[in-house]
PDB file of N, CA and C in Angstrom:
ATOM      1  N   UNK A   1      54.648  53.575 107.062  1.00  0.00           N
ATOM      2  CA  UNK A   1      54.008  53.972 105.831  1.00  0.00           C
ATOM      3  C   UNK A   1      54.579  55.289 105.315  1.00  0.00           C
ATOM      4  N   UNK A   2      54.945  56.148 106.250  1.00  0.00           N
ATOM      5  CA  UNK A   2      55.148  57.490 105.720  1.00  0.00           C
ATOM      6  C   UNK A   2      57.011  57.060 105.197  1.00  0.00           C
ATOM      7  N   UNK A   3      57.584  56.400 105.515  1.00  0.00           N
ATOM      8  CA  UNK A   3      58.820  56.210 105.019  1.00  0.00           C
ATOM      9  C   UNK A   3      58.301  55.588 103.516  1.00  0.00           C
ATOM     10  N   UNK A   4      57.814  54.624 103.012  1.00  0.00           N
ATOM     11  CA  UNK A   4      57.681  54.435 101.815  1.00  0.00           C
ATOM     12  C   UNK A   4      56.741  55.467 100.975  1.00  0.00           C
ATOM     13  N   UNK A   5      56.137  56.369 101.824  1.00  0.00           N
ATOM     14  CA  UNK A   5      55.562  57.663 100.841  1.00  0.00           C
ATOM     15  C   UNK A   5      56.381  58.543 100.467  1.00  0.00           C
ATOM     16  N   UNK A   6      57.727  58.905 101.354  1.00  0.00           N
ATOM     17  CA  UNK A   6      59.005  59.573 101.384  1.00  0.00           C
ATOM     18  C   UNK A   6      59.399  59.125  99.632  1.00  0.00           C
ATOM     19  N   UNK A   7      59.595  57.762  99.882  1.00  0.00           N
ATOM     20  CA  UNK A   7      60.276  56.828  98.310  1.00  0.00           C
ATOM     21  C   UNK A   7      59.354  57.211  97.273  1.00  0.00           C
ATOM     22  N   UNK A   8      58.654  57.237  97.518  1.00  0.00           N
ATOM     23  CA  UNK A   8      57.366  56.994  96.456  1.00  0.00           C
ATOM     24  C   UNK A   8      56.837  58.303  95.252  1.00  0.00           C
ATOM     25  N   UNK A   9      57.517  59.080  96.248  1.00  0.00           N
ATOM     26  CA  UNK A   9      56.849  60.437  95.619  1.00  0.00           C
ATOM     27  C   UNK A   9      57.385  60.891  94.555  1.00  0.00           C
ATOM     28  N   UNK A  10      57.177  62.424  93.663  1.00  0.00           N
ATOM     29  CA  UNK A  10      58.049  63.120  93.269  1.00  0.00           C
ATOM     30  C   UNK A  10      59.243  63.559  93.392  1.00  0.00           C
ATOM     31  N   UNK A  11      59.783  63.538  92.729  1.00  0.00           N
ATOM     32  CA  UNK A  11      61.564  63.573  93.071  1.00  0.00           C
ATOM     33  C   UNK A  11      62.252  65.234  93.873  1.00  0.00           C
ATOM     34  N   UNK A  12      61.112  65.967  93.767  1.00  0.00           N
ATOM     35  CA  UNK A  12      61.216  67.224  94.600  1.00  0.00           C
ATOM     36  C   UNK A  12      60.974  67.047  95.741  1.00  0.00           C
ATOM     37  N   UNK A  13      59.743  65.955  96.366  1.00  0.00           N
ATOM     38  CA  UNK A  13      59.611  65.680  97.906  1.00  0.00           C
ATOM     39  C   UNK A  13      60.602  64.544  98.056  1.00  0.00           C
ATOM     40  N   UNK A  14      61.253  63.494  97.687  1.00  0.00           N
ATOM     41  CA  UNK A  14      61.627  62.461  97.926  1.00  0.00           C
ATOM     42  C   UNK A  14      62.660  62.568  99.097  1.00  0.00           C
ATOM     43  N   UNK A  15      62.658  61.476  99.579  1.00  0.00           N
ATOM     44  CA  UNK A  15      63.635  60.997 100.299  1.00  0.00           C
ATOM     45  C   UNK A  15      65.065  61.092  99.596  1.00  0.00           C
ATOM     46  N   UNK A  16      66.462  61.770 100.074  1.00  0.00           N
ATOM     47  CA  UNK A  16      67.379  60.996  99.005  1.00  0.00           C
ATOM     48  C   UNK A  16      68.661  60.734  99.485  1.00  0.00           C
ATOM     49  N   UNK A  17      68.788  61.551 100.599  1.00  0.00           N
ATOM     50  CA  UNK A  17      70.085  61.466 101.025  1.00  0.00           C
ATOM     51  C   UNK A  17      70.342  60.124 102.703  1.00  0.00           C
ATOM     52  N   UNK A  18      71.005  59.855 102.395  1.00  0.00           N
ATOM     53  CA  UNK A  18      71.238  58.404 103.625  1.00  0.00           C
ATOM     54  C   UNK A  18      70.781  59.391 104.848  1.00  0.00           C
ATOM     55  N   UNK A  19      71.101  60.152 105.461  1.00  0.00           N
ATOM     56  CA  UNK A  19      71.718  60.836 106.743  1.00  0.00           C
ATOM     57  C   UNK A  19      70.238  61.066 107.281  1.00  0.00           C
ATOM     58  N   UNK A  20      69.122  61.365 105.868  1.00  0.00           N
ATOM     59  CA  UNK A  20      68.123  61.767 106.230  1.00  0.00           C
ATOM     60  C   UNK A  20      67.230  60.583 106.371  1.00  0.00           C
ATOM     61  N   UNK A  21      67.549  59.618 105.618  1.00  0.00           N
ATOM     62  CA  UNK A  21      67.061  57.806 106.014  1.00  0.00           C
ATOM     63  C   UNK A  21      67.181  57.784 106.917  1.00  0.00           C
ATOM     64  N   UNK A  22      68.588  57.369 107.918  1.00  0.00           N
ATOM     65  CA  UNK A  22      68.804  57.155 108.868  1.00  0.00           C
ATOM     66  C   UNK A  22      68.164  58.082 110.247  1.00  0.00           C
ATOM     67  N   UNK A  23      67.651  58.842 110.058  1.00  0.00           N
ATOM     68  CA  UNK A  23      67.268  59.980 110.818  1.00  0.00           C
ATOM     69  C   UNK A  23      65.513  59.384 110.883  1.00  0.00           C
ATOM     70  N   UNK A  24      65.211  58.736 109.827  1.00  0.00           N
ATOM     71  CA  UNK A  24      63.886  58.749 109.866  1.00  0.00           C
ATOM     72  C   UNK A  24      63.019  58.252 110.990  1.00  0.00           C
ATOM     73  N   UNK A  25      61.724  58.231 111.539  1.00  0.00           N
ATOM     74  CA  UNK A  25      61.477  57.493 112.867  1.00  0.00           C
ATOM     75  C   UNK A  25      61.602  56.506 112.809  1.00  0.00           C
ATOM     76  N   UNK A  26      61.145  55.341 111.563  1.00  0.00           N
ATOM     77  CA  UNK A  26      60.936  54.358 111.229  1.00  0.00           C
ATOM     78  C   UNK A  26      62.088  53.620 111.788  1.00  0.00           C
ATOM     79  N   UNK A  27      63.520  54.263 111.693  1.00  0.00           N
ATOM     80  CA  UNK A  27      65.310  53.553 112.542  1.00  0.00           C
ATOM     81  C   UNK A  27      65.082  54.118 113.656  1.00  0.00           C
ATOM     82  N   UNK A  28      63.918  54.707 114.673  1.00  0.00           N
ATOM     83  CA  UNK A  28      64.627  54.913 115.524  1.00  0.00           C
ATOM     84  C   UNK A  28      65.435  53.949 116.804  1.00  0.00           C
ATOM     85  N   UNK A  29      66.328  54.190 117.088  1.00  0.00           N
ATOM     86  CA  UNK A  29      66.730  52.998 117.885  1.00  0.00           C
ATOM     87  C   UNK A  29      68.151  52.346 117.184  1.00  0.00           C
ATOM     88  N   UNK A  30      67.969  52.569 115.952  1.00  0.00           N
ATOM     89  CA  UNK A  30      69.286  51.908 114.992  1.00  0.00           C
ATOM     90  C   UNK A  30      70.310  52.419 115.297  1.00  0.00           C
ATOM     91  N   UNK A  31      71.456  51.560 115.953  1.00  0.00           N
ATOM     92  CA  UNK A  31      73.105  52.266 115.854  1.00  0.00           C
ATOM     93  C   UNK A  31      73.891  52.080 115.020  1.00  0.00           C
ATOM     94  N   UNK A  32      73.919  52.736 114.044  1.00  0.00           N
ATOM     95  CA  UNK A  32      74.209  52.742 112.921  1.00  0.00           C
ATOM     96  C   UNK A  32      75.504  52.716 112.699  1.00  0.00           C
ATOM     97  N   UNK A  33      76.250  53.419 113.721  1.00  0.00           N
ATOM     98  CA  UNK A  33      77.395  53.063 114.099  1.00  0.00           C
ATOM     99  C   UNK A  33      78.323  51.509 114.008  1.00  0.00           C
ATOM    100  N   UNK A  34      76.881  50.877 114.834  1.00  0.00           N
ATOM    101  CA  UNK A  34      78.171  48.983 114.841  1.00  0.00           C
ATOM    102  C   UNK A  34      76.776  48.447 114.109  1.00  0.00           C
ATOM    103  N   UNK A  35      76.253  48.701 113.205  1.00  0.00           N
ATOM    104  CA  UNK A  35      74.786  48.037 112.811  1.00  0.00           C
ATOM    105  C   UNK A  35      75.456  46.566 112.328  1.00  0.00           C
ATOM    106  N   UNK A  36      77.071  46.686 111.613  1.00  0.00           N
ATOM    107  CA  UNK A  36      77.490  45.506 111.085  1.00  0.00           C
ATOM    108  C   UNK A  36      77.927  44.967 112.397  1.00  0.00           C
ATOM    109  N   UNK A  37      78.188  45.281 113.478  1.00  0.00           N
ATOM    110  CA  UNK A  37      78.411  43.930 114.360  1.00  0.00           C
ATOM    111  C   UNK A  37      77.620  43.586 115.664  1.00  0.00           C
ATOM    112  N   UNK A  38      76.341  44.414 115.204  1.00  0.00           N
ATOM    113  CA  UNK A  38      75.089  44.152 116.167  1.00  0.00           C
ATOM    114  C   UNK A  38      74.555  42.683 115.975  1.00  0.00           C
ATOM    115  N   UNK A  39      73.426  42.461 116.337  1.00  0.00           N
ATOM    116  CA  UNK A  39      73.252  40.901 116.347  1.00  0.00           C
ATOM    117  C   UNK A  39      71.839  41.372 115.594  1.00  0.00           C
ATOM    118  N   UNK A  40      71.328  40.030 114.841  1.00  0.00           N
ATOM    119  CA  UNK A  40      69.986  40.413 113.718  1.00  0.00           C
ATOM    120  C   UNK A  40      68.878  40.341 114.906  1.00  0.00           C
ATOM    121  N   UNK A  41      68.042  41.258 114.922  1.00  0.00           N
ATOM    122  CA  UNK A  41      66.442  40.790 115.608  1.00  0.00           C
ATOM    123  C   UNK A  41      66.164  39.439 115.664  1.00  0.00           C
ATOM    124  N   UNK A  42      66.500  38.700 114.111  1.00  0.00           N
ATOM    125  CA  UNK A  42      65.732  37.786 113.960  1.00  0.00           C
ATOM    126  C   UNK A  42      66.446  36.997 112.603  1.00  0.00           C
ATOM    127  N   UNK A  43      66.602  35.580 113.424  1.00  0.00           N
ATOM    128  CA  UNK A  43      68.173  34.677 112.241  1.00  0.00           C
ATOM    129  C   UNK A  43      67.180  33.756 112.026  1.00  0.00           C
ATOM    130  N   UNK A  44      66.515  33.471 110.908  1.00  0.00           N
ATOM    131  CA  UNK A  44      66.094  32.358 110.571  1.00  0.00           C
ATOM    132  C   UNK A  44      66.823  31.244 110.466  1.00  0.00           C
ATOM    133  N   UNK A  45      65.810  30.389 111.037  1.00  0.00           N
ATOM    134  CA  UNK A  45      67.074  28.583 110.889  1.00  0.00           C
ATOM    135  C   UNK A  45      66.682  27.968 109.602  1.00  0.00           C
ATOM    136  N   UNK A  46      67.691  28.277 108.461  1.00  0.00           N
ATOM    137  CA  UNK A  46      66.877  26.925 107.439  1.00  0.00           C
ATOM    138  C   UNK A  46      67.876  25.995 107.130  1.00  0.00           C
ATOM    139  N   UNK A  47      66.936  25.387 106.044  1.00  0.00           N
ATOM    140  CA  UNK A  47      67.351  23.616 106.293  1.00  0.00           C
ATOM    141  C   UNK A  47      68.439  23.942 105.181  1.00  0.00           C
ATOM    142  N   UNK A  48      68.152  24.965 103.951  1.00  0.00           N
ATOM    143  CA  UNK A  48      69.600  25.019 103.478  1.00  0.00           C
ATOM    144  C   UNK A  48      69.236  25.892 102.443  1.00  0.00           C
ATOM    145  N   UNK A  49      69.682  26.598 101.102  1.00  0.00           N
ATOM    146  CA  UNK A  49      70.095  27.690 100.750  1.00  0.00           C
ATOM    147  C   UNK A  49      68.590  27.785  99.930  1.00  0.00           C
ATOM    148  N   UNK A  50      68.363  26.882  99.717  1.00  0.00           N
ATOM    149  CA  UNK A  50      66.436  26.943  99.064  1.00  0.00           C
ATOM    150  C   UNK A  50      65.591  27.106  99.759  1.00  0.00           C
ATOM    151  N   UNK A  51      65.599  27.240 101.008  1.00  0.00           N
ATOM    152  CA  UNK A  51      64.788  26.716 102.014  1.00  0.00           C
ATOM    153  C   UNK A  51      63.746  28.109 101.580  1.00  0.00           C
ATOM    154  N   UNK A  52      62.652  28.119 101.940  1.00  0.00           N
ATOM    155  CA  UNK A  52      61.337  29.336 101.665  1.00  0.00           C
ATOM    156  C   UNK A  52      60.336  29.113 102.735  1.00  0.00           C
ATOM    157  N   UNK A  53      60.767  28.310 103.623  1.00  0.00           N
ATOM    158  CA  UNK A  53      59.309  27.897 104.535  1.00  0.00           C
ATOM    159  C   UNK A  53      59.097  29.310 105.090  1.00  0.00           C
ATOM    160  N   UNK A  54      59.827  30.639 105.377  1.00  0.00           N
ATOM    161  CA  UNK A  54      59.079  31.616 106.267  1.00  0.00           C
ATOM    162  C   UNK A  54      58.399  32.133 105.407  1.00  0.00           C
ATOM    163  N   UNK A  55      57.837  31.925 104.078  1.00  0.00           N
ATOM    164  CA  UNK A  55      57.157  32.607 103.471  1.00  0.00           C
ATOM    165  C   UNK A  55      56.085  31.962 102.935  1.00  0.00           C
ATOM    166  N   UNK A  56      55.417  32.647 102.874  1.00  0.00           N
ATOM    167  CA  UNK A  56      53.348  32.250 102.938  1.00  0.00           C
ATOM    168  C   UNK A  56      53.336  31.870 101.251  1.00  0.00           C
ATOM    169  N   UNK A  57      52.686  30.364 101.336  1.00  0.00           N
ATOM    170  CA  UNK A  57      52.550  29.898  99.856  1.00  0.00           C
ATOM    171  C   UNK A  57      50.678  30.400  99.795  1.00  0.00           C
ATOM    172  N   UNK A  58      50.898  30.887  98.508  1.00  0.00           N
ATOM    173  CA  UNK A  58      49.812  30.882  97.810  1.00  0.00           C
ATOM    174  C   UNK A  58      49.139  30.533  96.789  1.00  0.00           C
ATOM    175  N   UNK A  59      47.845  30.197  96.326  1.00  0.00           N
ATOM    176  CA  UNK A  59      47.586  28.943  95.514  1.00  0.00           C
ATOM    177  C   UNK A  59      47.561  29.805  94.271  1.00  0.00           C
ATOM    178  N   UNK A  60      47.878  29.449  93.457  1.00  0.00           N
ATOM    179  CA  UNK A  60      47.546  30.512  92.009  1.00  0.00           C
ATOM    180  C   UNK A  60      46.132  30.570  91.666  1.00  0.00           C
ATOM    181  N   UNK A  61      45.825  32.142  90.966  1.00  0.00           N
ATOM    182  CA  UNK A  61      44.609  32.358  90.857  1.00  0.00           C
ATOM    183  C   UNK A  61      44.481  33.362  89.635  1.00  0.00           C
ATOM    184  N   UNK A  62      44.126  32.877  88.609  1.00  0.00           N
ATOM    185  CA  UNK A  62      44.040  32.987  87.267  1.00  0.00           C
ATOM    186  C   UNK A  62      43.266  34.591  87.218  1.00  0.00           C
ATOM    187  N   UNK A  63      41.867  34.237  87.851  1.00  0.00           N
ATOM    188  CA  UNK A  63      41.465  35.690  88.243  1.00  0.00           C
ATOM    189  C   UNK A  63      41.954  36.733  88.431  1.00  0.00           C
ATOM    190  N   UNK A  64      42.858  36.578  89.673  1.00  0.00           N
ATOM    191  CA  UNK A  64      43.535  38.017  90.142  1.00  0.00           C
ATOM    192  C   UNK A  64      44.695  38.074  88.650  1.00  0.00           C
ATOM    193  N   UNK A  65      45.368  37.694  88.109  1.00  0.00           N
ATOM    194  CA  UNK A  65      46.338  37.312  87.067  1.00  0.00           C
ATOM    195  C   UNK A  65      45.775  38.317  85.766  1.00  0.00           C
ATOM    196  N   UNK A  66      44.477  38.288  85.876  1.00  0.00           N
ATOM    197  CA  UNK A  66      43.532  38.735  84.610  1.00  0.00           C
ATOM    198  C   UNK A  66      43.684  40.375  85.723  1.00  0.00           C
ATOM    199  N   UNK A  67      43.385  40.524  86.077  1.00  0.00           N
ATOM    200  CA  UNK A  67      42.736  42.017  87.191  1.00  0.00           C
ATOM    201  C   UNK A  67      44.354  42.930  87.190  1.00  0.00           C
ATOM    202  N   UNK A  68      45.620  42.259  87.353  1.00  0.00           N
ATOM    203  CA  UNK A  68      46.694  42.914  87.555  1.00  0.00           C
ATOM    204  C   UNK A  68      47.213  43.392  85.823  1.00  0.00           C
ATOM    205  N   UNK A  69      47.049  42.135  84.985  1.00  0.00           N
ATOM    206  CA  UNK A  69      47.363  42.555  83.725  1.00  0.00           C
ATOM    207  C   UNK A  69      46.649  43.615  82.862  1.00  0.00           C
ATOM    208  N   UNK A  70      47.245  44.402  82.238  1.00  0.00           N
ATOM    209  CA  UNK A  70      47.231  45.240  81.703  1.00  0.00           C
ATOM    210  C   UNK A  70      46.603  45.064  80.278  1.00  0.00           C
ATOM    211  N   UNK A  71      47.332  43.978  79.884  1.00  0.00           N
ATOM    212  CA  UNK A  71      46.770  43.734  78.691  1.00  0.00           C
ATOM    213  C   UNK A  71      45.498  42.476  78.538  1.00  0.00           C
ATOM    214  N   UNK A  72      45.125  42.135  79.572  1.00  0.00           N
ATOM    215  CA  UNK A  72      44.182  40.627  80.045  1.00  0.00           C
ATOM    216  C   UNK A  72      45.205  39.276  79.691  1.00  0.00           C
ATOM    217  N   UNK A  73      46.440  39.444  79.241  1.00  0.00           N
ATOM    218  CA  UNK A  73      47.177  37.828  78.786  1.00  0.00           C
ATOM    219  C   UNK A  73      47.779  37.941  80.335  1.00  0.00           C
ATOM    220  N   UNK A  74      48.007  36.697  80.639  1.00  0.00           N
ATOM    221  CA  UNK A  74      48.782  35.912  81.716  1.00  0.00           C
ATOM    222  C   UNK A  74      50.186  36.553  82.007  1.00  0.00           C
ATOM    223  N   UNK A  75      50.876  36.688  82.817  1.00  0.00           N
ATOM    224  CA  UNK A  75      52.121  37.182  83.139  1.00  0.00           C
ATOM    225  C   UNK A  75      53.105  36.089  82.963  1.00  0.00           C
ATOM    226  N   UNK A  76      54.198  36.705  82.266  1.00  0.00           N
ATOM    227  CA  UNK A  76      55.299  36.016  82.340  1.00  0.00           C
ATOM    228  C   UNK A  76      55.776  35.184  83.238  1.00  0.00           C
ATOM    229  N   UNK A  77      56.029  33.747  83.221  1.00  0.00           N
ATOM    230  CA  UNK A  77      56.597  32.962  84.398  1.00  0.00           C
ATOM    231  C   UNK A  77      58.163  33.811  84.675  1.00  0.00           C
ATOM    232  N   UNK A  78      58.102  34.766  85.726  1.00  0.00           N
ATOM    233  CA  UNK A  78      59.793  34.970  86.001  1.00  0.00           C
ATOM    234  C   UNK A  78      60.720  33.970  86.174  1.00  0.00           C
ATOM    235  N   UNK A  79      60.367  32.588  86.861  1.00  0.00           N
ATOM    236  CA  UNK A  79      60.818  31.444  86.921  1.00  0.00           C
ATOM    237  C   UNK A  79      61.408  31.093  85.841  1.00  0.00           C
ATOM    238  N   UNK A  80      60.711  30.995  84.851  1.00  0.00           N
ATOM    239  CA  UNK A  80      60.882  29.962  83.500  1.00  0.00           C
ATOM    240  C   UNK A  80      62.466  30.375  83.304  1.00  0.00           C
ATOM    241  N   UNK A  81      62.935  29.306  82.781  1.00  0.00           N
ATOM    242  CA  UNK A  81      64.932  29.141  82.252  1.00  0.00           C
ATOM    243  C   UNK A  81      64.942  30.674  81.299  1.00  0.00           C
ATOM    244  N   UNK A  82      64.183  30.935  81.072  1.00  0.00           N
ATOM    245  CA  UNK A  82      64.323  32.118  79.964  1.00  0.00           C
ATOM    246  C   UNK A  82      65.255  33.430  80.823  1.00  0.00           C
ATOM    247  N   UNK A  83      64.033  33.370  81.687  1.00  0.00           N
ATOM    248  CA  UNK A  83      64.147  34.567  82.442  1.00  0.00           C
ATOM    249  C   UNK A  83      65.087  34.783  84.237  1.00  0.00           C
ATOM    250  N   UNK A  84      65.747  33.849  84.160  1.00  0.00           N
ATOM    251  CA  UNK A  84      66.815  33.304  85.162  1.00  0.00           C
ATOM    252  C   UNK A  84      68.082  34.050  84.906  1.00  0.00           C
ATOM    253  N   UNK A  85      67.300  35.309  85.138  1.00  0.00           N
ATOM    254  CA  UNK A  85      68.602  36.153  84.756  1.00  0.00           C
ATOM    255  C   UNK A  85      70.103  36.131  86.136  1.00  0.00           C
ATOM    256  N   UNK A  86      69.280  36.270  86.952  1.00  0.00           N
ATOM    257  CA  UNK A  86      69.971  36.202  88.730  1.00  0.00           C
ATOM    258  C   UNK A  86      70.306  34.886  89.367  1.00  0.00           C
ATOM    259  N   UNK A  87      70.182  33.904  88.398  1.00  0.00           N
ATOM    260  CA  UNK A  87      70.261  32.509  88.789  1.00  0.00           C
ATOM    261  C   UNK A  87      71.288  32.466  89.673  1.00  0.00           C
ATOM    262  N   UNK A  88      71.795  32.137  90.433  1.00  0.00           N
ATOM    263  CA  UNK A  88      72.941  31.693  91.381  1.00  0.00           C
ATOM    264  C   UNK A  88      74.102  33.547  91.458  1.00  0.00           C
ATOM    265  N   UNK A  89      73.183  34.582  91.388  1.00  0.00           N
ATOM    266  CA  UNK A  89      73.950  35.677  91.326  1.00  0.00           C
ATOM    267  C   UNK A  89      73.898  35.787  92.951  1.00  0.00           C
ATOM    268  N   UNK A  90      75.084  36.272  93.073  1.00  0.00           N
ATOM    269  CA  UNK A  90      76.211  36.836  93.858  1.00  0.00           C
ATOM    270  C   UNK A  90      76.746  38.120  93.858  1.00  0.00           C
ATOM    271  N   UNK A  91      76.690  38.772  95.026  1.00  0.00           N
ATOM    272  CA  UNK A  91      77.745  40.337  94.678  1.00  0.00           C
ATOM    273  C   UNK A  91      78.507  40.214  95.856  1.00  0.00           C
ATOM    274  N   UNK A  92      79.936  40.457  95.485  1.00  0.00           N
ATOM    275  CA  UNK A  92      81.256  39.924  96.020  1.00  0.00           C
ATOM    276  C   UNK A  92      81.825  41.696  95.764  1.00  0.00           C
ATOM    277  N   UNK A  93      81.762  42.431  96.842  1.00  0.00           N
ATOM    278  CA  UNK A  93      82.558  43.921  96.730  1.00  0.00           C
ATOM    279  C   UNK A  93      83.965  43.574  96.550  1.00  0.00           C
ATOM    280  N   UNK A  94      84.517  42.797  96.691  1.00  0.00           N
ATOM    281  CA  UNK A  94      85.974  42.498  96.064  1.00  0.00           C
ATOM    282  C   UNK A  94      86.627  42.868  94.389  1.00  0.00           C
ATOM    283  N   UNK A  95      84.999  42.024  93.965  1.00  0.00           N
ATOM    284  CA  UNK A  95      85.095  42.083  92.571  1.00  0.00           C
ATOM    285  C   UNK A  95      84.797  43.419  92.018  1.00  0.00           C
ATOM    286  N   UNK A  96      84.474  44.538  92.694  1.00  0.00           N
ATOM    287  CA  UNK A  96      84.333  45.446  92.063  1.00  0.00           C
ATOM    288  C   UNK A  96      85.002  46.391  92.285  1.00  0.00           C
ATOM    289  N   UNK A  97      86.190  46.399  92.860  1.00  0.00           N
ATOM    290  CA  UNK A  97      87.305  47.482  93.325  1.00  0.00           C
ATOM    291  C   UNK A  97      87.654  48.001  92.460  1.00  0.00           C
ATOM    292  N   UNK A  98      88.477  47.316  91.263  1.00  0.00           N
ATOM    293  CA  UNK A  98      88.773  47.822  89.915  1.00  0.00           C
ATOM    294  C   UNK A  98      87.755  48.627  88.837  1.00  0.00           C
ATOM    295  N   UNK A  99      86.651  48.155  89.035  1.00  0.00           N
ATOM    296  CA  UNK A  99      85.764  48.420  87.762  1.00  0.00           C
ATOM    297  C   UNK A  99      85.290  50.374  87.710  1.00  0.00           C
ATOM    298  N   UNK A 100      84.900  50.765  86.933  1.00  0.00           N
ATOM    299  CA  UNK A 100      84.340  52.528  87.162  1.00  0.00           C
ATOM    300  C   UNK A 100      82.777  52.433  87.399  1.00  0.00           C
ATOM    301  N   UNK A 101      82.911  53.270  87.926  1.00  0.00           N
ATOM    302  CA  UNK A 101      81.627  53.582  88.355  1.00  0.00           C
ATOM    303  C   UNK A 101      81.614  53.862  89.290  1.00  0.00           C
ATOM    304  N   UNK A 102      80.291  53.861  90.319  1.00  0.00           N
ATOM    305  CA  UNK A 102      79.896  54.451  91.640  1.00  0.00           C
ATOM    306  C   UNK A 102      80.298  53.240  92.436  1.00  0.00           C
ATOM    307  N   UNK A 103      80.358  53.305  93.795  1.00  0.00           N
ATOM    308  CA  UNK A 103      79.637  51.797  94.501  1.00  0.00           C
ATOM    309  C   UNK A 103      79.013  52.308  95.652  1.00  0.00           C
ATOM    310  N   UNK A 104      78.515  51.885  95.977  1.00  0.00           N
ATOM    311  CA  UNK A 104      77.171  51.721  97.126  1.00  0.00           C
ATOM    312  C   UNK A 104      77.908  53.300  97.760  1.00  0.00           C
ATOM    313  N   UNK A 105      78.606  52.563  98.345  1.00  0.00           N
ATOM    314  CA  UNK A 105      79.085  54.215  99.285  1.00  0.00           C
ATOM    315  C   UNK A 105      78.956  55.765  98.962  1.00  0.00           C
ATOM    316  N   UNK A 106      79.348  55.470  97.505  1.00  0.00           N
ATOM    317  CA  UNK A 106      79.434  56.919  97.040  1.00  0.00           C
ATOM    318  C   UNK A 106      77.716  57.125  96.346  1.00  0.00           C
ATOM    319  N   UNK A 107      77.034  56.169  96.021  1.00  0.00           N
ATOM    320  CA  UNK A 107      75.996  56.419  95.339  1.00  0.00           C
ATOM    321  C   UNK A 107      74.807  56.769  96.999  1.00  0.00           C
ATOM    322  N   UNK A 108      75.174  56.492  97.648  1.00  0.00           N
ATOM    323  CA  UNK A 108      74.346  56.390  99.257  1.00  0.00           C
ATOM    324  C   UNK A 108      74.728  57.799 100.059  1.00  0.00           C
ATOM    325  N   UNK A 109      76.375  58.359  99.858  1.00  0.00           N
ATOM    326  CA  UNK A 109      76.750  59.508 100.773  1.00  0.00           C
ATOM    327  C   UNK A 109      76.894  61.008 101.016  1.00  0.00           C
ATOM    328  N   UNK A 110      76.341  61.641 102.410  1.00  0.00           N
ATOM    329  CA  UNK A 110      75.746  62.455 102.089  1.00  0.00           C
ATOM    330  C   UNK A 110      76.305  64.117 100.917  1.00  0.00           C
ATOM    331  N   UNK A 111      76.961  62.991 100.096  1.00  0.00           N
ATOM    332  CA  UNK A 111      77.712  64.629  99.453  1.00  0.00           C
ATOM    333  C   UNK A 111      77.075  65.087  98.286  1.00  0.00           C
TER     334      UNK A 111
END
């Protein structure tokens, strides 16, 4: 909990720099070192790239729908074709060697 209060806060207390992530108790134990050729805790087996069974279905409930909105109207289906913005998205670091900007590394390191 106290790691997502770290995130959460004002940008004067926040969390921001990796070194100090990694430091946090919440990793302790993480070797951060071979983290890419450690083995996962935990490899889910699915049946194939849709698969969702580890996750808890819930029945829709119009009620809570009314209680979260702001304005009392229904929330946008994110689903719906409209809003399929990430449909079959992919990030391939290959593709971004050329382009300007930051990438992960430099936007993450401690400088």
């Amino acid at each position: 909990m106290d790691l997502i209060k770290q995130f959460l806060c004002g940008p004067n207390e926040r969390i921001k720099k990796l070194k100090d992530i990694k430091q946090h108790s919440f990793f302790k134990g993480i070797d951060w070192d071979n983290i890419q050729t450690s083995q996962a805790p935990f490899i889910p087996n699915l049946k194939d790239e849709f698969d969702h069974s580890y996750f808890d279905e819930f029945e829709e409930d119009d009620e809570i729908d009314k209680q979260i909105s702001t304005d009392g109207k229904k929330h946008r289906n994110l689903f719906a074709d409209e809003n399929r913005v990430f449909y079959e998205f992919t990030f391939n670091k290959s593709d971004n060697k050329n382009k300007k900007g930051k990438n992960l590394q430099q936007i993450f390191s401690d400088e």
